[in-house]
PDB file of N, CA and C in Angstrom:
ATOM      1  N   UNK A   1     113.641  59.290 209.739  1.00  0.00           N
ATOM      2  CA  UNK A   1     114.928  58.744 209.337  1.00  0.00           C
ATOM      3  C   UNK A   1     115.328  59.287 207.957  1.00  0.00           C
ATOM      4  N   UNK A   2     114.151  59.345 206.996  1.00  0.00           N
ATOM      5  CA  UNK A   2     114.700  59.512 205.692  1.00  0.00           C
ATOM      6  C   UNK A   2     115.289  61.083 205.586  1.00  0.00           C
ATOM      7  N   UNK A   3     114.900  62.105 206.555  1.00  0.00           N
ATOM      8  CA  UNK A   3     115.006  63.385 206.295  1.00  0.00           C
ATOM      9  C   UNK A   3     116.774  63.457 207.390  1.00  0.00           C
ATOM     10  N   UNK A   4     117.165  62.763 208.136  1.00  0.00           N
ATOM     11  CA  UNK A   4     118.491  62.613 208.531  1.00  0.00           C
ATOM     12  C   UNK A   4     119.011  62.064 207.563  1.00  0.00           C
ATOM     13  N   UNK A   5     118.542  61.277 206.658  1.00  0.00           N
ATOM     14  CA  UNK A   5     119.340  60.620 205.391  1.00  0.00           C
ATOM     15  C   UNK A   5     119.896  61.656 204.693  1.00  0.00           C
ATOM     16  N   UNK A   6     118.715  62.677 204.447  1.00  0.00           N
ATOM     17  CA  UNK A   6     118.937  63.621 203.108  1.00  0.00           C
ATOM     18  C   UNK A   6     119.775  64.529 203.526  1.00  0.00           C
ATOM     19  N   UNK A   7     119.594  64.970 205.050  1.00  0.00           N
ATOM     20  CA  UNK A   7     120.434  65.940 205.326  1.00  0.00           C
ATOM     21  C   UNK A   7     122.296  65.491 205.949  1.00  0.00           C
ATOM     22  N   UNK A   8     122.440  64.355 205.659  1.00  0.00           N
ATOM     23  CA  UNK A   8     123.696  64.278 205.589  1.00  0.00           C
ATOM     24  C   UNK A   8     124.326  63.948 203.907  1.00  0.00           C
ATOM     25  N   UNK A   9     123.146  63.332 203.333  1.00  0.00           N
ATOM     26  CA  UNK A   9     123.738  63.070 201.692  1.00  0.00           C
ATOM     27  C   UNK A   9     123.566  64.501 201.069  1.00  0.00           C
ATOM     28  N   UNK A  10     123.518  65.785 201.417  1.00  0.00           N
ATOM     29  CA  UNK A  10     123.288  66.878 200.879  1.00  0.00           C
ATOM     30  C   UNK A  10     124.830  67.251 201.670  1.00  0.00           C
ATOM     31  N   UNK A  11     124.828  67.137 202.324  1.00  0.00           N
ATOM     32  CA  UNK A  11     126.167  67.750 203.392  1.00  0.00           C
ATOM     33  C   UNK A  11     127.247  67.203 202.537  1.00  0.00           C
ATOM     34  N   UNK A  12     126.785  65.719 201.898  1.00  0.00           N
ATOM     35  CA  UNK A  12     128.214  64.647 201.730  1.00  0.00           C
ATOM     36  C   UNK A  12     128.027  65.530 200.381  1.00  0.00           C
ATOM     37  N   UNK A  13     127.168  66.041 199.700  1.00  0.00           N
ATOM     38  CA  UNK A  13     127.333  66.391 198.196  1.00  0.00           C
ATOM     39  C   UNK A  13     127.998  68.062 197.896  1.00  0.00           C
ATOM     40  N   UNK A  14     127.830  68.361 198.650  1.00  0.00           N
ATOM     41  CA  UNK A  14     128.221  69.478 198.918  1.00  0.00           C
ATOM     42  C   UNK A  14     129.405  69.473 198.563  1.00  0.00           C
ATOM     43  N   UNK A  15     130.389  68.275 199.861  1.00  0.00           N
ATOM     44  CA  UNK A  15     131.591  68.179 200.102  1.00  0.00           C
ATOM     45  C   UNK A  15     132.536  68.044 198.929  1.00  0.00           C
ATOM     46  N   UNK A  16     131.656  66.367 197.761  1.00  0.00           N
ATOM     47  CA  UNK A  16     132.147  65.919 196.604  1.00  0.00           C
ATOM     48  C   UNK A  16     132.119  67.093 195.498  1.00  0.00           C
ATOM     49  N   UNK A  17     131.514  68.343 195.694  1.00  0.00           N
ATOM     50  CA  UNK A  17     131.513  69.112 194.891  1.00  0.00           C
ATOM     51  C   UNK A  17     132.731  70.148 194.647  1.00  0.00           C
ATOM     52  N   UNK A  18     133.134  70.598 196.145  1.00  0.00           N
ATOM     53  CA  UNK A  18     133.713  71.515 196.674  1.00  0.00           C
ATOM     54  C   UNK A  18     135.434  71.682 195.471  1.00  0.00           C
ATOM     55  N   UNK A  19     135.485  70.241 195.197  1.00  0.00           N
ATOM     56  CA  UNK A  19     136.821  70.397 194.698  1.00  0.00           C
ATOM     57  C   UNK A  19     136.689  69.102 193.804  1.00  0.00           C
ATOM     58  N   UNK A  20     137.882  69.152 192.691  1.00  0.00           N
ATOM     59  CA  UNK A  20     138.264  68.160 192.166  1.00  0.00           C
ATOM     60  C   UNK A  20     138.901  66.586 192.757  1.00  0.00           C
ATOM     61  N   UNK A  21     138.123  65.796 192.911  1.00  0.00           N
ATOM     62  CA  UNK A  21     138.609  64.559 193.623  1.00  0.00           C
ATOM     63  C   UNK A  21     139.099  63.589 192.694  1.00  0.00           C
ATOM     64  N   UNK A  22     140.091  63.079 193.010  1.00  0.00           N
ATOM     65  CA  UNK A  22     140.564  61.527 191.780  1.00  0.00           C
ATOM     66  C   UNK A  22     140.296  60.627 192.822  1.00  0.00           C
ATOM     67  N   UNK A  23     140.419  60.107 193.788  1.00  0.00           N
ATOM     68  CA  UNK A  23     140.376  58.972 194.524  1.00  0.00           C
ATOM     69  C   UNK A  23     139.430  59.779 195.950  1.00  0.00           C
ATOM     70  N   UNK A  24     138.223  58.544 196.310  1.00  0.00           N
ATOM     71  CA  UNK A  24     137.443  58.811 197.305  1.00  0.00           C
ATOM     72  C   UNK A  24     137.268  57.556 198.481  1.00  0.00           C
ATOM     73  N   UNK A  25     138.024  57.747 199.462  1.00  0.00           N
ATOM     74  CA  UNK A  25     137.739  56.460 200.267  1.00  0.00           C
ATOM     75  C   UNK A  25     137.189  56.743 201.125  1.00  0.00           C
ATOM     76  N   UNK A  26     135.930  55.171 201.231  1.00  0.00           N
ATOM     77  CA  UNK A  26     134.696  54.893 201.846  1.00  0.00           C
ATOM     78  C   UNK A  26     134.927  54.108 203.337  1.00  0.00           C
ATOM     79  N   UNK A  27     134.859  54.882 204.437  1.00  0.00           N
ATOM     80  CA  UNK A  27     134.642  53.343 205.334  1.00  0.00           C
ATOM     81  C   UNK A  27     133.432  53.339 205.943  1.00  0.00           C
ATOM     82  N   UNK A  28     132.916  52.082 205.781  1.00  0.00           N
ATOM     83  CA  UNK A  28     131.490  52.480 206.068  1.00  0.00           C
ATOM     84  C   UNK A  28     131.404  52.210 207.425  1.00  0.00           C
ATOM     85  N   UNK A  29     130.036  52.785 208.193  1.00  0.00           N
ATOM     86  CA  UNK A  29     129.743  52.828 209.573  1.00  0.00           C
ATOM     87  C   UNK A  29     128.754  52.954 209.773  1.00  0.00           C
ATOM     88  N   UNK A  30     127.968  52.954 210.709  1.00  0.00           N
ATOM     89  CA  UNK A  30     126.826  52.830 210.938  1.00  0.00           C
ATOM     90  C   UNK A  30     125.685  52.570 210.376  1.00  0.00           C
ATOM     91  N   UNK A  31     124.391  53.345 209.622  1.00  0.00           N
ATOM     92  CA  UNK A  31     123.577  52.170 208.952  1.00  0.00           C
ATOM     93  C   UNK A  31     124.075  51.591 207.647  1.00  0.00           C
ATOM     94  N   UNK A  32     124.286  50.056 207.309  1.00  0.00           N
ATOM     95  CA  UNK A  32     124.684  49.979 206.206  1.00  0.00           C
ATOM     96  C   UNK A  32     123.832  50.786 204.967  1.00  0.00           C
ATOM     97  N   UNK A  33     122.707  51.317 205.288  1.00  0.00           N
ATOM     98  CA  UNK A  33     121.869  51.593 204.171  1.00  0.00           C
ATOM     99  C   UNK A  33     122.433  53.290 203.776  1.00  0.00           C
ATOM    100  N   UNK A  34     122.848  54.206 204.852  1.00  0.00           N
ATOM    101  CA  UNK A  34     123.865  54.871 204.524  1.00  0.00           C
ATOM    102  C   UNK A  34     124.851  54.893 203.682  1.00  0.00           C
ATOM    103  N   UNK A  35     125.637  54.213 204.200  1.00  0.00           N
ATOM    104  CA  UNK A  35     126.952  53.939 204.190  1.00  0.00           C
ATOM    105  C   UNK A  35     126.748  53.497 202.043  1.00  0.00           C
ATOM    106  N   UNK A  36     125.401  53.043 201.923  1.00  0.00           N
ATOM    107  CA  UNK A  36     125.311  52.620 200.319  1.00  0.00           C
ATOM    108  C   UNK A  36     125.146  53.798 199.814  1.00  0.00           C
ATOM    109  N   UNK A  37     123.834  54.332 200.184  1.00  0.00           N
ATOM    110  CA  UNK A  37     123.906  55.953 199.467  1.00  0.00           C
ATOM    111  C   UNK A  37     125.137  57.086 199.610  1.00  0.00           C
ATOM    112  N   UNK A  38     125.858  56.826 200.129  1.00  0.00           N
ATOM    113  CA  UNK A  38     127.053  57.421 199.840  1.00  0.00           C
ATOM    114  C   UNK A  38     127.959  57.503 198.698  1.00  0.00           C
ATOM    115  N   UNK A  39     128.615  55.765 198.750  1.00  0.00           N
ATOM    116  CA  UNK A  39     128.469  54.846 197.491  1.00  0.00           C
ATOM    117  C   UNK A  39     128.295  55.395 196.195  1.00  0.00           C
ATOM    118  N   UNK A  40     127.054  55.524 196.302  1.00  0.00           N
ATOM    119  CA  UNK A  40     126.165  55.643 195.880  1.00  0.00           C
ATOM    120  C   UNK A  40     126.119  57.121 194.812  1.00  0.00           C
ATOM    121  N   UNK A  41     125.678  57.600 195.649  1.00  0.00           N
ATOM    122  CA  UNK A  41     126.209  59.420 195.467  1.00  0.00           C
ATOM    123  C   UNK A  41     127.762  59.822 195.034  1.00  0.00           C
ATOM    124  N   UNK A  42     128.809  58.847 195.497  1.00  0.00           N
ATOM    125  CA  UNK A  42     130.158  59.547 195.387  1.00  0.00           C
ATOM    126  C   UNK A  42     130.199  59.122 193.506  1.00  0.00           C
ATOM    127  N   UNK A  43     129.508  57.997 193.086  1.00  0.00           N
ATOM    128  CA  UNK A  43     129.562  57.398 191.942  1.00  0.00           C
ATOM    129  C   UNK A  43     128.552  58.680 190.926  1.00  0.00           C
ATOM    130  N   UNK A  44     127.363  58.776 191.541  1.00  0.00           N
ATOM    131  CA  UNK A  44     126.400  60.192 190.551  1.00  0.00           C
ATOM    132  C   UNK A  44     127.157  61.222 190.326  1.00  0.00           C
ATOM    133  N   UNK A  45     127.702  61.392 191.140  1.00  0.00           N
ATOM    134  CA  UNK A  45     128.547  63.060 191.342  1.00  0.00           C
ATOM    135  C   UNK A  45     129.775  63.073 190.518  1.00  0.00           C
ATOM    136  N   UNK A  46     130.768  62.040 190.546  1.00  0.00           N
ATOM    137  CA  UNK A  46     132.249  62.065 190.827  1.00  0.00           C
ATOM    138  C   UNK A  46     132.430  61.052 189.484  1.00  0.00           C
ATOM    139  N   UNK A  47     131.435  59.903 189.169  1.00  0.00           N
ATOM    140  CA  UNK A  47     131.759  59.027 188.201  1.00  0.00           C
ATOM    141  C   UNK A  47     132.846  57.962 188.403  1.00  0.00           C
ATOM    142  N   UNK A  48     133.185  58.014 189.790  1.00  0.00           N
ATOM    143  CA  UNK A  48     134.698  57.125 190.163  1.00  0.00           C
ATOM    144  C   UNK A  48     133.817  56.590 191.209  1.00  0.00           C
ATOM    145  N   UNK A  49     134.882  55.357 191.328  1.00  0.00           N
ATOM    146  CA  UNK A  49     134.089  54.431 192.329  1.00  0.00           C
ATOM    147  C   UNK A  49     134.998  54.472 193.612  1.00  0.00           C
ATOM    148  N   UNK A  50     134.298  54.588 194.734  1.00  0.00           N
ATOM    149  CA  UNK A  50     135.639  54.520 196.223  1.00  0.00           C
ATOM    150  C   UNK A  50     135.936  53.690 196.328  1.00  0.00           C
ATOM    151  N   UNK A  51     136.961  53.490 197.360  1.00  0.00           N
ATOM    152  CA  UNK A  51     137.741  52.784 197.909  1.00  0.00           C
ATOM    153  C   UNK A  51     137.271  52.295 198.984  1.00  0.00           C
ATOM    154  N   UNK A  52     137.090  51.195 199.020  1.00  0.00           N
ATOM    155  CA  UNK A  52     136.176  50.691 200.509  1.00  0.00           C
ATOM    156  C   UNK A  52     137.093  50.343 201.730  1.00  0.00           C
ATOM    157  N   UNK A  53     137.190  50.669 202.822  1.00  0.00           N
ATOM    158  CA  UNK A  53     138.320  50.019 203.609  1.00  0.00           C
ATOM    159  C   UNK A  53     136.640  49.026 204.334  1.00  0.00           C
ATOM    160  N   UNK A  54     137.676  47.596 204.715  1.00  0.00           N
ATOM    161  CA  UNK A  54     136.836  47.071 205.431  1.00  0.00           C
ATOM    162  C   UNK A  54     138.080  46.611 206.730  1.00  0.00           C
ATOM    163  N   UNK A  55     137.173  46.648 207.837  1.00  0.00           N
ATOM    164  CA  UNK A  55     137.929  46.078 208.792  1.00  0.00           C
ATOM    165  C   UNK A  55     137.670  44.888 209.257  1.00  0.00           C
ATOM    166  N   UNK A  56     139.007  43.833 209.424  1.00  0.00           N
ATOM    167  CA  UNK A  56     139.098  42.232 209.409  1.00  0.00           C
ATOM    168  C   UNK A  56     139.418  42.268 210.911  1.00  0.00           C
ATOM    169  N   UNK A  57     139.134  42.782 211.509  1.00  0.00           N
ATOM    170  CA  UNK A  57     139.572  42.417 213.061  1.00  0.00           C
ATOM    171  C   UNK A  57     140.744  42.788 213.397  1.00  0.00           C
ATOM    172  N   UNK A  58     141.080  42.776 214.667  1.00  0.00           N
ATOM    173  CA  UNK A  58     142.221  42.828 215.027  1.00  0.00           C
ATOM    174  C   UNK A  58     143.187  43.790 215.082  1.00  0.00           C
ATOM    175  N   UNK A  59     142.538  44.936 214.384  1.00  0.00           N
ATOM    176  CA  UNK A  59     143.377  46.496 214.129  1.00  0.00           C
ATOM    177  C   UNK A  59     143.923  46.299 212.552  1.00  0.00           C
ATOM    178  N   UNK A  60     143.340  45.261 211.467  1.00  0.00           N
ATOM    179  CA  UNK A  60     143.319  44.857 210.175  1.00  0.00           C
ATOM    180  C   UNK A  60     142.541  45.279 209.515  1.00  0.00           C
ATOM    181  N   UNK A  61     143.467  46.235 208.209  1.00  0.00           N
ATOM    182  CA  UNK A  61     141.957  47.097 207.312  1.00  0.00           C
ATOM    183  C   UNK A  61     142.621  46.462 205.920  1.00  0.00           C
ATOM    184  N   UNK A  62     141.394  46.487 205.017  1.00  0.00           N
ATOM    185  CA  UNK A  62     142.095  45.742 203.887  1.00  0.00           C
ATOM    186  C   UNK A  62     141.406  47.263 203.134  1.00  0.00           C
ATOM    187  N   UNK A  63     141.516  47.916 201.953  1.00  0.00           N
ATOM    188  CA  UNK A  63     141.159  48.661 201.021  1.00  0.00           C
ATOM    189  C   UNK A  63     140.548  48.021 200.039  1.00  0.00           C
ATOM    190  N   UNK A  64     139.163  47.824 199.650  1.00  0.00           N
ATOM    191  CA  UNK A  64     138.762  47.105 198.357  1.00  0.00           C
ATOM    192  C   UNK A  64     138.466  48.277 197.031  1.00  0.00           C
ATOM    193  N   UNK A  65     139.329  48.257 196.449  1.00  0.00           N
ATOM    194  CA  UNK A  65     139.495  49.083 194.653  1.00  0.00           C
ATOM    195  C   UNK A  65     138.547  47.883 193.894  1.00  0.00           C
ATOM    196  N   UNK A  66     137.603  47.863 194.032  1.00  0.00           N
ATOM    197  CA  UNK A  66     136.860  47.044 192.827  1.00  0.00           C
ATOM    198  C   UNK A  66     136.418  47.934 191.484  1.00  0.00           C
ATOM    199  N   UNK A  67     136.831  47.170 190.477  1.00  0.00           N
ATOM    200  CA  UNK A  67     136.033  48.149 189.318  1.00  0.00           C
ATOM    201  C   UNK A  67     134.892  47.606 189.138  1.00  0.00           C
ATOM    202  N   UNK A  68     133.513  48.098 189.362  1.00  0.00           N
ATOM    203  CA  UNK A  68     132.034  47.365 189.236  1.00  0.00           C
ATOM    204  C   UNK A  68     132.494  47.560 187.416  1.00  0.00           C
ATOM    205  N   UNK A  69     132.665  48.356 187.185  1.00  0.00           N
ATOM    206  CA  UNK A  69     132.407  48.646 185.157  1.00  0.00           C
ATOM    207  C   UNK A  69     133.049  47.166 184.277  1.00  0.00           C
ATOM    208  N   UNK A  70     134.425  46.696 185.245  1.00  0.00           N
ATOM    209  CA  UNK A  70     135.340  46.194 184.479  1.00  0.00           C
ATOM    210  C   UNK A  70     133.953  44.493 184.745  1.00  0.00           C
ATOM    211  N   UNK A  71     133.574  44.455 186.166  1.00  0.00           N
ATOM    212  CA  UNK A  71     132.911  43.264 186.020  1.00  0.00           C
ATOM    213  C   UNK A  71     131.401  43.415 185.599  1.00  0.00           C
ATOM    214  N   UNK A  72     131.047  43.883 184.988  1.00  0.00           N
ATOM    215  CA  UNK A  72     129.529  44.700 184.388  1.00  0.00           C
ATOM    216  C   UNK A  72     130.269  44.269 183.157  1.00  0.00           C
ATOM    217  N   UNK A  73     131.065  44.869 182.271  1.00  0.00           N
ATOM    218  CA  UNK A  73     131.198  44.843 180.977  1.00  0.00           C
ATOM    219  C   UNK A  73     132.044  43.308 180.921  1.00  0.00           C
ATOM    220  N   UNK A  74     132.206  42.576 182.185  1.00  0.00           N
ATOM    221  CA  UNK A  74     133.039  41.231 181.196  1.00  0.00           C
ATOM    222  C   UNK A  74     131.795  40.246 181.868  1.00  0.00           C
ATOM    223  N   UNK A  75     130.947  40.349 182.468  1.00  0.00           N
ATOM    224  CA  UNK A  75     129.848  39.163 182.603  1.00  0.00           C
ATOM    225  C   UNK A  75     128.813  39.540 181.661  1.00  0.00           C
TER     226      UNK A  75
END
């Protein structure tokens, strides 16, 4: 498992490299533990945090813009 991990977070780094990105949106899928190292990686690489779409049912996606920094530096 861990070596399908690496070889798609090398693929995904590749990608974040390729060009200048300002905004990166995340929808996650399949293993959540993925779907973190992505996250994860888009934050090492890029220093910006994605955009999470989550889906609420029903053909309903909400976009979550959280700033982790803004709630890190006020708790």
């Amino acid at each position: 498992m861990e070596t399908e991990f690496n070889q798609i977070l090398i693929k995904v780094a590749q990608k974040l490299k390729s060009k200048p990105w300002k905004k990166v949106y995340l929808v996650p899928f399949g293993p959540a533990v993925l779907s973190m190292q992505i996250k994860l990686l888009v934050y090492r690489i890029l220093y910006i945090e994605t955009i999470d779409f989550l889906y609420a049912g029903h053909g309903v996606y909400y976009d979550l813009d959280i700033n982790l920094r803004v709630i890190a530096a006020e708790s």
